[in-house]
Protein backbone atom coordinates (compact mmCIF):
# COMPACT_ATOMS: atom_id res chain seq x y z
CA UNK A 1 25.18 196.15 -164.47
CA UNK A 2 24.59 192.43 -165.31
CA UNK A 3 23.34 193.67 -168.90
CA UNK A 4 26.01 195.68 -169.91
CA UNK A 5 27.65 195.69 -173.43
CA UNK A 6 30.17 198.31 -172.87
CA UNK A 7 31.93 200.65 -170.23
CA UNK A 8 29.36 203.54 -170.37
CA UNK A 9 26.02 200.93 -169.30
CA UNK A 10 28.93 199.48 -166.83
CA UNK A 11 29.25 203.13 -164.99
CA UNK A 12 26.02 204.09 -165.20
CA UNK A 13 25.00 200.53 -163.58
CA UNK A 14 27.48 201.02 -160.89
CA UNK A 15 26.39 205.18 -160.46
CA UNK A 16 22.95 204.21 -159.87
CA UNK A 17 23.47 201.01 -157.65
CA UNK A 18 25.97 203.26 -155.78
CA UNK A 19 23.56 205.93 -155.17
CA UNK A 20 20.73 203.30 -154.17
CA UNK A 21 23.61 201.91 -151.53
CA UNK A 22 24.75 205.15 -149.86
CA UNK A 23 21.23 206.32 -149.09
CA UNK A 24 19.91 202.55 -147.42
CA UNK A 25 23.35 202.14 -145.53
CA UNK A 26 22.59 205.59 -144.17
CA UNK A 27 18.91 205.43 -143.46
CA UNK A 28 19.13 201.40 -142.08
CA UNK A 29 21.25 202.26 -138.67
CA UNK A 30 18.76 205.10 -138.11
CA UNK A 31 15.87 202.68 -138.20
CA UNK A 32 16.94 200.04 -136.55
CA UNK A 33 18.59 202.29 -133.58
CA UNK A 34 14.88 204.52 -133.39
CA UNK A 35 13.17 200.56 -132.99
CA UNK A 36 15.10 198.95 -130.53
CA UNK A 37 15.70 198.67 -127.11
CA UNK A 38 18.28 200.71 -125.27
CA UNK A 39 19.78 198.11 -123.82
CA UNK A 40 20.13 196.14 -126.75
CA UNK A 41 20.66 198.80 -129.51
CA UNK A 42 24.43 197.99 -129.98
CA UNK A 43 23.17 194.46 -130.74
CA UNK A 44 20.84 194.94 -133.16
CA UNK A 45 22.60 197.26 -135.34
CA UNK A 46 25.80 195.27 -135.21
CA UNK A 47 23.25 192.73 -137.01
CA UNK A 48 23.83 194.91 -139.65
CA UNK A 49 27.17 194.97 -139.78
CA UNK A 50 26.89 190.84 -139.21
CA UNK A 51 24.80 191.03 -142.68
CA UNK A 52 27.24 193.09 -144.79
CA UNK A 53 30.05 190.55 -143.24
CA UNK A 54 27.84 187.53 -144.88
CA UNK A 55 26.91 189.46 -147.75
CA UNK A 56 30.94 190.10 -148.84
CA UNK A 57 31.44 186.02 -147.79
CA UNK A 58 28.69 184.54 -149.66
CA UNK A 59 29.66 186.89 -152.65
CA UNK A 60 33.52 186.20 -152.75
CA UNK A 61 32.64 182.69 -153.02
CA UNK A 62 29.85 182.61 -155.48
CA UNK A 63 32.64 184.86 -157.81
CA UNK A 64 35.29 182.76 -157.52
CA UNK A 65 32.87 179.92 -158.56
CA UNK A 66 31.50 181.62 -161.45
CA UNK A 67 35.20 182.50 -162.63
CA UNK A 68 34.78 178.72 -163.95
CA UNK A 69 31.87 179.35 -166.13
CA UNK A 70 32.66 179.46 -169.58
CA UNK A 71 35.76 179.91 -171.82
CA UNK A 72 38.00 182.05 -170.74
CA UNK A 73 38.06 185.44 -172.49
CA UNK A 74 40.74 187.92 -174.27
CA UNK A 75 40.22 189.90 -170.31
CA UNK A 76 41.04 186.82 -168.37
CA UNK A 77 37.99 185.11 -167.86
CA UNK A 78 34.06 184.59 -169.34
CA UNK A 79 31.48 187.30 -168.79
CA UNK A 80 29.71 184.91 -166.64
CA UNK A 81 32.15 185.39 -164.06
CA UNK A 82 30.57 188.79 -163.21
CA UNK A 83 27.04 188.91 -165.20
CA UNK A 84 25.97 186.21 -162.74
CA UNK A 85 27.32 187.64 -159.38
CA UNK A 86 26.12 191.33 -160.04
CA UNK A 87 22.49 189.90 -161.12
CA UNK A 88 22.50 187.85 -157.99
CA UNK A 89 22.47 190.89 -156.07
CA UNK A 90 18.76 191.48 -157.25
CA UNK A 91 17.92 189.02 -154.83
CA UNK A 92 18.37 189.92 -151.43
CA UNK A 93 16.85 193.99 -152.99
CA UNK A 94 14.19 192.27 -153.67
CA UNK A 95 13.40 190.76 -149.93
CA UNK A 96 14.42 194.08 -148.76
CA UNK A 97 11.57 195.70 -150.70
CA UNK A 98 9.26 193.51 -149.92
CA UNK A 99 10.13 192.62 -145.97
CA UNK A 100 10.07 196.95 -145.72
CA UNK A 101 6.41 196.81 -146.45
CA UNK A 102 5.37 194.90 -142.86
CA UNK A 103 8.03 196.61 -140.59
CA UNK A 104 6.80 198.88 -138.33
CA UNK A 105 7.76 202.75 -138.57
CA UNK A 106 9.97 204.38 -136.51
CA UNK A 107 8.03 205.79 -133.22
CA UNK A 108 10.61 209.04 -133.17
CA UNK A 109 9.45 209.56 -136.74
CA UNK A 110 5.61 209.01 -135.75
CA UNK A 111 6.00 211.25 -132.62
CA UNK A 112 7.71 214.25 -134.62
CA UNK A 113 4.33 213.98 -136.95
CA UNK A 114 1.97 214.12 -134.00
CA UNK A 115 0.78 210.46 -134.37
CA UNK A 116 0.98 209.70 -131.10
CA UNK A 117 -1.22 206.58 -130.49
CA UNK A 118 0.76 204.71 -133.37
CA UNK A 119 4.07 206.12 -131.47
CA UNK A 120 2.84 204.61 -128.15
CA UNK A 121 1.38 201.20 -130.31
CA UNK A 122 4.27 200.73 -131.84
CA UNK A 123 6.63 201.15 -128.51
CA UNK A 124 4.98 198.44 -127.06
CA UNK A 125 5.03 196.17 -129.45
CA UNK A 126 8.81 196.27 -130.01
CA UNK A 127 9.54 196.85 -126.53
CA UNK A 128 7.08 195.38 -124.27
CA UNK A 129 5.20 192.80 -126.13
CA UNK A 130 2.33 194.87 -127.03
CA UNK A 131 1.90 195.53 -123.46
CA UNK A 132 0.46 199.41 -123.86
CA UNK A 133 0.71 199.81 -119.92
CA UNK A 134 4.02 198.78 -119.47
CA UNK A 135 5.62 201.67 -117.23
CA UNK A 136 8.87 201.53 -120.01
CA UNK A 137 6.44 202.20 -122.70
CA UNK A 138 4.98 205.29 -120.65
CA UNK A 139 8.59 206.40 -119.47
CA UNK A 140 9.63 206.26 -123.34
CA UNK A 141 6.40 208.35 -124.51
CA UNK A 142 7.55 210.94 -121.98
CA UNK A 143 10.92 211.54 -122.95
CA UNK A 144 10.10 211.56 -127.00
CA UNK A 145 7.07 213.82 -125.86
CA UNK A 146 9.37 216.03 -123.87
CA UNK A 147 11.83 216.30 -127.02
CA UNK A 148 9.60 216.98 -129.75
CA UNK A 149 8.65 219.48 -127.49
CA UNK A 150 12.03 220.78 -126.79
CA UNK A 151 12.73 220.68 -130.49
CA UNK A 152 9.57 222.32 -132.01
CA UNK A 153 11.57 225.49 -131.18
CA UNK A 154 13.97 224.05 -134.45
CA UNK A 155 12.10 223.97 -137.03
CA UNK A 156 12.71 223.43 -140.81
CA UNK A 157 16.36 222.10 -140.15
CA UNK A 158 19.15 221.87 -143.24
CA UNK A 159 22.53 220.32 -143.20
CA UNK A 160 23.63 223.56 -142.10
CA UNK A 161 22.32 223.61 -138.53
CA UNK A 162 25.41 220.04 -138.32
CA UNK A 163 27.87 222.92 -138.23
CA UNK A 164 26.60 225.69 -135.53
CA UNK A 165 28.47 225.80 -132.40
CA UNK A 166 26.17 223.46 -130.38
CA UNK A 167 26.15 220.10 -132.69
CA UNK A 168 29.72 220.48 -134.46
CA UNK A 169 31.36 218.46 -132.05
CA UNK A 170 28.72 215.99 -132.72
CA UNK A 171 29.02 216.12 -136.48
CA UNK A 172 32.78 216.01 -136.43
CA UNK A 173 32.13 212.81 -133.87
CA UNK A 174 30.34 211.16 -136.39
CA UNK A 175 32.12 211.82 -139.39
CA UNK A 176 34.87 210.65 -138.25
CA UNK A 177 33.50 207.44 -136.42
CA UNK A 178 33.07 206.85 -140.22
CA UNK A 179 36.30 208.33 -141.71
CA UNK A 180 38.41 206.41 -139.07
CA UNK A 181 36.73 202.80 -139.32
CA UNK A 182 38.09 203.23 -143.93
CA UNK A 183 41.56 204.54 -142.10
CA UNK A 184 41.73 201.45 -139.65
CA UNK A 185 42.75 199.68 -143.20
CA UNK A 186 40.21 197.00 -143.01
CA UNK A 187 39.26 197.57 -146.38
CA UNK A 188 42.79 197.80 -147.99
CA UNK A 189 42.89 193.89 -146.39
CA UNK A 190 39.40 193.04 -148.01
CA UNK A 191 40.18 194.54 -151.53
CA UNK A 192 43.89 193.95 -151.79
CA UNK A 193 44.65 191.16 -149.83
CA UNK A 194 45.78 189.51 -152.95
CA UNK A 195 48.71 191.26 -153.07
CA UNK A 196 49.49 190.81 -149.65
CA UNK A 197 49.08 186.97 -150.02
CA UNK A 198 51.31 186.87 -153.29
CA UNK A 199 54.15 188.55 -151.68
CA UNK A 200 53.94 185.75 -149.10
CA UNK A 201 54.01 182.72 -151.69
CA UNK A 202 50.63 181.88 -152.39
CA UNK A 203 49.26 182.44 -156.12
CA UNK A 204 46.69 181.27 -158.31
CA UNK A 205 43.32 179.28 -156.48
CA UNK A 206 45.85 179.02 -153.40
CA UNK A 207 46.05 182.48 -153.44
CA UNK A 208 42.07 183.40 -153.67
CA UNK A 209 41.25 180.53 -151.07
CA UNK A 210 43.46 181.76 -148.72
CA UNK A 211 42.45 184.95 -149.01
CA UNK A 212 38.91 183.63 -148.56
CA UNK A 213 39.91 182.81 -144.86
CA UNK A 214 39.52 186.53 -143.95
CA UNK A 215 36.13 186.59 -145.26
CA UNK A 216 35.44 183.36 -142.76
CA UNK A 217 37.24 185.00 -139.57
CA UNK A 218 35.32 188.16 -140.54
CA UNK A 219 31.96 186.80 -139.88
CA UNK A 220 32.55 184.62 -137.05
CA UNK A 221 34.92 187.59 -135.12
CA UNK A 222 31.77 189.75 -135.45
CA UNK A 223 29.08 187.33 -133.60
CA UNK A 224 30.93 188.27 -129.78
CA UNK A 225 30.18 192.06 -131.03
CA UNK A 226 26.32 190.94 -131.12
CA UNK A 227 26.48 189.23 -127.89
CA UNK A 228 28.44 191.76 -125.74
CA UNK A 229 28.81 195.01 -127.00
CA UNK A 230 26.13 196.77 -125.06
CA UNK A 231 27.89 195.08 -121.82
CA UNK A 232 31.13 196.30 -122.92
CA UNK A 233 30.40 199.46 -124.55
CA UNK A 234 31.31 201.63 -127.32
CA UNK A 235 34.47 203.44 -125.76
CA UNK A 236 36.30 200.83 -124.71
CA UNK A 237 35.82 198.41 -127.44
CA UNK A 238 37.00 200.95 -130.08
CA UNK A 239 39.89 201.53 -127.89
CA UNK A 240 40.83 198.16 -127.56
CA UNK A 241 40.20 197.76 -131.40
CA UNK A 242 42.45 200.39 -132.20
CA UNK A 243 45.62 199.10 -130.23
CA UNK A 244 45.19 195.73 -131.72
CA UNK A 245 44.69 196.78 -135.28
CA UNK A 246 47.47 199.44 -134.62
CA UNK A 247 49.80 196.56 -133.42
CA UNK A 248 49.49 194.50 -136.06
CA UNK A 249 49.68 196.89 -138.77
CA UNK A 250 52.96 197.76 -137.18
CA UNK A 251 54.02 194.19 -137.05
CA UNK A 252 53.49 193.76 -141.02
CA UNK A 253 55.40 196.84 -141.60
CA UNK A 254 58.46 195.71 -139.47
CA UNK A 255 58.16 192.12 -141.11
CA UNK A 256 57.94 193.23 -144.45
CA UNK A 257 60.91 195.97 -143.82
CA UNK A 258 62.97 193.38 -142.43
CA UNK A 259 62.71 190.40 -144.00
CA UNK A 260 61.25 191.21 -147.76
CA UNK A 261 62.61 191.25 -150.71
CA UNK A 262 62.21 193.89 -153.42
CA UNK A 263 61.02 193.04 -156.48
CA UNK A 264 61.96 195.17 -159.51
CA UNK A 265 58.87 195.49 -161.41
CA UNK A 266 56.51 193.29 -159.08
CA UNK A 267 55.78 189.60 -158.87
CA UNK A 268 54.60 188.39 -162.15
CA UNK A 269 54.94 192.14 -163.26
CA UNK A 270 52.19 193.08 -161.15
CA UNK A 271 53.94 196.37 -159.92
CA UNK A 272 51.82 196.45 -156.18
CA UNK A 273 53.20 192.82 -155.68
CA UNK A 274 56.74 194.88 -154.81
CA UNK A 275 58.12 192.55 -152.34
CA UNK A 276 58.31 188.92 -151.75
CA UNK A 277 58.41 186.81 -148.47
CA UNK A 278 60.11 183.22 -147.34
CA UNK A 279 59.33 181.14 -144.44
CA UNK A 280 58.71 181.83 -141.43
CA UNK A 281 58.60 186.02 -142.26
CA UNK A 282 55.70 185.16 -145.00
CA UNK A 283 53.55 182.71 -142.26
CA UNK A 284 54.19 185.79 -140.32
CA UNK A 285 52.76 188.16 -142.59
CA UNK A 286 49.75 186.05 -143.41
CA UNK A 287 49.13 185.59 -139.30
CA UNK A 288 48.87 189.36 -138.53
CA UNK A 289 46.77 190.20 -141.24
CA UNK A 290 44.03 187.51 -140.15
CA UNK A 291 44.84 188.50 -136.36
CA UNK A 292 44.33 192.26 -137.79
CA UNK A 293 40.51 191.04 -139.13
CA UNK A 294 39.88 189.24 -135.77
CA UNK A 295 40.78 192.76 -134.31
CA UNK A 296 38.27 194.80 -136.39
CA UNK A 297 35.22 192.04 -136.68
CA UNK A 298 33.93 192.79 -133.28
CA UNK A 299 34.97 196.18 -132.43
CA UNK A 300 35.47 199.14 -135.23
CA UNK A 301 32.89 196.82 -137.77
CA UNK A 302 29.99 196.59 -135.81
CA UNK A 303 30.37 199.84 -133.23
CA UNK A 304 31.06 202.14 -136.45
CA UNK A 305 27.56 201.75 -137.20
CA UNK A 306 25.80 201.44 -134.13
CA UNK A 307 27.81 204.68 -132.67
CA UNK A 308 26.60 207.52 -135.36
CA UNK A 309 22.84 207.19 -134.87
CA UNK A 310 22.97 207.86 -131.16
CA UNK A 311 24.62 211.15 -131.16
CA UNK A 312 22.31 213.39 -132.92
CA UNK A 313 18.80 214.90 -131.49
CA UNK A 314 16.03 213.86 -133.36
CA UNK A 315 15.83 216.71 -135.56
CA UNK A 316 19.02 215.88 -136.76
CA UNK A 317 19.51 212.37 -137.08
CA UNK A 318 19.13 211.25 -140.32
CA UNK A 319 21.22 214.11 -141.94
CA UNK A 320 23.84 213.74 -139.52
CA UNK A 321 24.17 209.71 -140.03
CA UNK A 322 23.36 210.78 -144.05
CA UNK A 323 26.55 213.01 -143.59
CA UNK A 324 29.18 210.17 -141.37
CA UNK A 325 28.09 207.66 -144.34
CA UNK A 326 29.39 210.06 -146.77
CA UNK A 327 32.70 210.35 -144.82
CA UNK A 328 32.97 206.43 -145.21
CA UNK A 329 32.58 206.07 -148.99
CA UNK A 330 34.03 209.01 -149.83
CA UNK A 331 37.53 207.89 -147.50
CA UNK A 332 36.72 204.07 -148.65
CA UNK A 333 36.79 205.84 -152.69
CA UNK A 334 39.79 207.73 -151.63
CA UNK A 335 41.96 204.15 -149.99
CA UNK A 336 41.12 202.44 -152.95
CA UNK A 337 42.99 204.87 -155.19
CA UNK A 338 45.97 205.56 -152.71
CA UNK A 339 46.45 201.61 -151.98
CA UNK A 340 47.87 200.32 -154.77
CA UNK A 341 50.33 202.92 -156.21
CA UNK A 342 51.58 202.65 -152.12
CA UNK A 343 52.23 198.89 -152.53
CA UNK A 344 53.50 200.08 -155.64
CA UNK A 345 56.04 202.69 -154.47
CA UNK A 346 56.63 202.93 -150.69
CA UNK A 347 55.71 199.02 -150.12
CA UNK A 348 56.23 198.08 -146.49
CA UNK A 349 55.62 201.69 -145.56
CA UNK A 350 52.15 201.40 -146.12
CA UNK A 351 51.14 199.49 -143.23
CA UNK A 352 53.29 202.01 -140.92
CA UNK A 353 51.24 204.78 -142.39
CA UNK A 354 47.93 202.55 -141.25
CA UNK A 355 49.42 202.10 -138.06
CA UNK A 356 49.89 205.23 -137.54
CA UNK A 357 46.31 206.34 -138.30
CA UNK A 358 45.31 203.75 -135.58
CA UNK A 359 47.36 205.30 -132.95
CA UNK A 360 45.61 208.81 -133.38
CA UNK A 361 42.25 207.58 -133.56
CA UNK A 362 42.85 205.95 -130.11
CA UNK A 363 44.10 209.49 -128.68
CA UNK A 364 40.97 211.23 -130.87
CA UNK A 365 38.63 208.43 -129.37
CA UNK A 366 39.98 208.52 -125.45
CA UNK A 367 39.32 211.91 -125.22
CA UNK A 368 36.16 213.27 -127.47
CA UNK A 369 34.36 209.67 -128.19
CA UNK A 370 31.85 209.72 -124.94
CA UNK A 371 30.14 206.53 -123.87
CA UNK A 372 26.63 205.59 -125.47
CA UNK A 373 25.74 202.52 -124.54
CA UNK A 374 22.65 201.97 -122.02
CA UNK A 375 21.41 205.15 -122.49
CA UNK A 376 17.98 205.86 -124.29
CA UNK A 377 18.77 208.45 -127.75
CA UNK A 378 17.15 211.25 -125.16
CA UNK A 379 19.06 210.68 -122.22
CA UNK A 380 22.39 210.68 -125.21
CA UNK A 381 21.16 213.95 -125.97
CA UNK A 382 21.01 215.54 -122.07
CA UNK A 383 24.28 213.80 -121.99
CA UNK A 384 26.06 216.48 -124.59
CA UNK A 385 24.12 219.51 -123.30
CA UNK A 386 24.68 218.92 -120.14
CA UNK A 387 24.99 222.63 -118.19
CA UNK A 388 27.55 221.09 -116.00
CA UNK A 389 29.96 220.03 -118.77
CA UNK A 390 32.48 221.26 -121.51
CA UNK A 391 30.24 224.32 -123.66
CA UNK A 392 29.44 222.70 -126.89
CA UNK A 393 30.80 219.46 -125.66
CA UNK A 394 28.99 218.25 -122.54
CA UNK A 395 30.01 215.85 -120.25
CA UNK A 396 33.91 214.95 -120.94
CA UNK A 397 33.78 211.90 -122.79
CA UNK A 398 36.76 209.92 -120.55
CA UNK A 399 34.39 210.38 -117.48
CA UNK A 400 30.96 208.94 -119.22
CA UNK A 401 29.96 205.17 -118.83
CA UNK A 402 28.06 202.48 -119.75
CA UNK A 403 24.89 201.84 -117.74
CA UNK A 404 22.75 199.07 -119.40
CA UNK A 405 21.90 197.48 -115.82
CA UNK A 406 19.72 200.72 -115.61
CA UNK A 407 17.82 200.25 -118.25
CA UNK A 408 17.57 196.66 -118.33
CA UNK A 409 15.19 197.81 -114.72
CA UNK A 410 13.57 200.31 -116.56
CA UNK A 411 12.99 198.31 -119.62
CA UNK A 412 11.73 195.34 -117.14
CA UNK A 413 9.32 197.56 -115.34
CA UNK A 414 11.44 197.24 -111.94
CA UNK A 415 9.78 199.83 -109.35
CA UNK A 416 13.90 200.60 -108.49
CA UNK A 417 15.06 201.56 -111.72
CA UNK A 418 11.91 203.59 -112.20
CA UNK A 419 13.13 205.20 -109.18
CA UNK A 420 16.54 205.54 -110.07
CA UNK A 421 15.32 207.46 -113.69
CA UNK A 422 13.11 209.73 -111.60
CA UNK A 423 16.25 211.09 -109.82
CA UNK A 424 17.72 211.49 -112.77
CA UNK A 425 15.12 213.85 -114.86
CA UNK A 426 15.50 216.95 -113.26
CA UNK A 427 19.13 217.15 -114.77
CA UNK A 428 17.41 216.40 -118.11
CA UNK A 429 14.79 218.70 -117.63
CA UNK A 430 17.24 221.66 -116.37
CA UNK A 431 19.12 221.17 -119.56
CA UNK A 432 15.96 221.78 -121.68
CA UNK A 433 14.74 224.82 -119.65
CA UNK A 434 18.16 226.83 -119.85
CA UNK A 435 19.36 225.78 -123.31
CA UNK A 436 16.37 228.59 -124.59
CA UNK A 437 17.56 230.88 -121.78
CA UNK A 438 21.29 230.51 -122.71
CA UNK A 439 20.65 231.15 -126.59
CA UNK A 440 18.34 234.51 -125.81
CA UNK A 441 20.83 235.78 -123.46
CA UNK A 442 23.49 235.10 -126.12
């Protein structure tokens, strides 16, 4: 992309990098939620989220830097204002590459290929400190064991097998985890927050530094996320997150419907610039949308990751978080095309509709989003094929909850907790028995 001479290299550039993007942020929660530690998985793939949060901060300021290299051209500004940012990018591909070769492969993946001592090796040494006897390591080995077993009766899986009546209320979970964290509206603030802030006064460097505060309260709103999300969990923290972002999106709407002024033509004839704000309606404005971005950080950015990878079985997993990724660049394509003709054409309205999508993904979260958090990927999976529950469904999702404490014992090697998980396998075990049963009766 940094080489390109005309619009064809330019699309081709972005095609390719695109393509190279979609498949590592789908395969990267996977990883990183197969390696880690149950009671510490929502931490460690919110570090991912953390990264992307740096990655769009460090990159908004190095282009608005460049924009002062050069002579400006017939387009506004030098070539060096995006040849330099897009061939910066190399960079941190290149530590990826490199870093990939001395991580450690997932033990799910080793178990499912019968490579059991580097399964067990590699437990221990993520989880235990290369302690091989540690009774978590065992307890882990046993529950992959008993899955691959469970699952050797699925064999040569497609994207189809997302759809049949015992994983579509999984799939449709996931994909929309994905869909709704684009319909939040996050990303209308982080592509066209421009607009926003020339409506309220700013323009110019004002304008872009301003906007650059978002960018700031972005990565530090995300670091409680990292710290307390496995305590809190995943239900309520998206619930919370969606009345605050819903709130706020409402707030803009009623300030911009009742205070702004319409603009024939837009502010300096840029048509999405439709309105303009005074006072204390524009401080207003500019308030709720960074209050908005301190509602997302920690809640709908980090848990939209972290949640996909621990609904699917094994089997499953990596084309069912391959498929929720899809749902969030295809939805993120699909808001970047709708935003600006709606700034353009229903103007304040646009934050209503927003708002509105926030309300029903707290209703479509309350009562199908179940709770995650504390739970190894197996016991997720007992969890929704649990004989007791909703058929297809499982356990109802407003009566699960968290229960890290557990598994910090189990993880810790406490003789109590081991205890405690003993009870608790039977249920598991039941489940795996009768799910054969049920299906050859059916």
């Amino acid at each position: 992309m940094c080489a390109s001479q005309n619009i064809g290299m330019l699309i081709v550039g972005r095609i390719f990098n695109g393509l190279c993007v979609g498949i590592e942020s789908a395969q990267v929660p996977v990883y990183i939620s197969e390696i880690s530690p149950p009671s510490k998985r929502g931490r460690f793939v919110g570090v991912q989220q953390w990264a992307i949060t740096w990655g769009i901060l460090i990159m908004f300021y190095i282009s608005y830097g460049c924009s002062y290299i050069g002579d400006r051209s017939a387009f506004g500004y030098s070539t060096a204002a995006w040849r330099i940012p897009w061939g910066l990018q190399m960079i941190p591909a290149v530590f990826l590459f490199l870093g990939m070769m001395i991580l450690p492969e997932s033990p799910r993946w080793l178990a499912r290929k019968d490579r059991w001592e580097e399964c067990q090796t590699i437990l221990a040494k993520v989880h235990c400190k290369g302690d091989m006897s540690h009774p978590f390591v065992a307890l882990e080995m046993q529950d992959i064991r008993e899955m691959c077993d469970f699952e050797r009766q699925f064999k040569n899986v497609t994207y189809f097998d997302l759809f049949k009546p015992r994983m579509l209320n999984r799939t449709i979970i996931g994909l929309f985890m994905q869909i709704w964290s684009q319909l939040t509206g996050m990303n209308v603030m982080m592509y066209y927050i421009t607009y926003v802030f020339s409506m309220a006064g700013y323009s110019g460097d004002s304008n872009l530094l301003a906007s650059s505060i978002q960018y700031i309260i972005n990565v530090l709103m995300t670091l409680p996320a990292l710290i307390w999300l496995d305590r809190w969990g995943r239900r309520p923290t998206l619930l919370i997150g969606a009345v605050l972002m819903g709130t706020f999106m409402y707030a803009n709407g009623a300030i911009m419907a009742v205070h702004g002024e319409v603009v024939p033509g837009g502010i300096d004839g840029v048509a999405q610039q439709s309105m303009r704000l005074h006072g204390a309606a524009a401080k207003g404005l500019i308030a709720c949308t960074y209050l908005f971005v301190a509602s997302y950080a920690p809640t709908w950015g980090p848990v939209s990751w972290t949640y996909p990878p621990e609904l699917y079985p094994m089997r499953l997993r990596g084309k069912g978080v391959a498929l929720s990724t899809s749902g969030n660049w295809a939805f993120n394509t699909a808001l970047g095309l709708f935003t600006p003709p709606a700034f353009a054409n229903i103007r304040w309205q646009t934050y209503i509709i927003f708002g509105v999508f926030n309300t029903a993904m707290f209703i479509h979260v309350y009562f199908f989003f179940p709770e995650t958090a504390g739970k190894t990927l197996e016991e997720t999976e007992a969890m929704f094929e649990d004989p007791n529950g909703i058929k297809y469904i499982g356990t109802p999702a407003w009566k699960t909850r968290v229960t890290t404490g557990r598994i910090e014992q189990l993880e810790r090697g406490d003789v109590e907790g081991l205890e405690s998980k003993a009870q608790q396998e039977p249920a598991a075990r039941e489940v795996e028995v009768t799910q054969p049963e049920q299906k050859t009766a059916s």
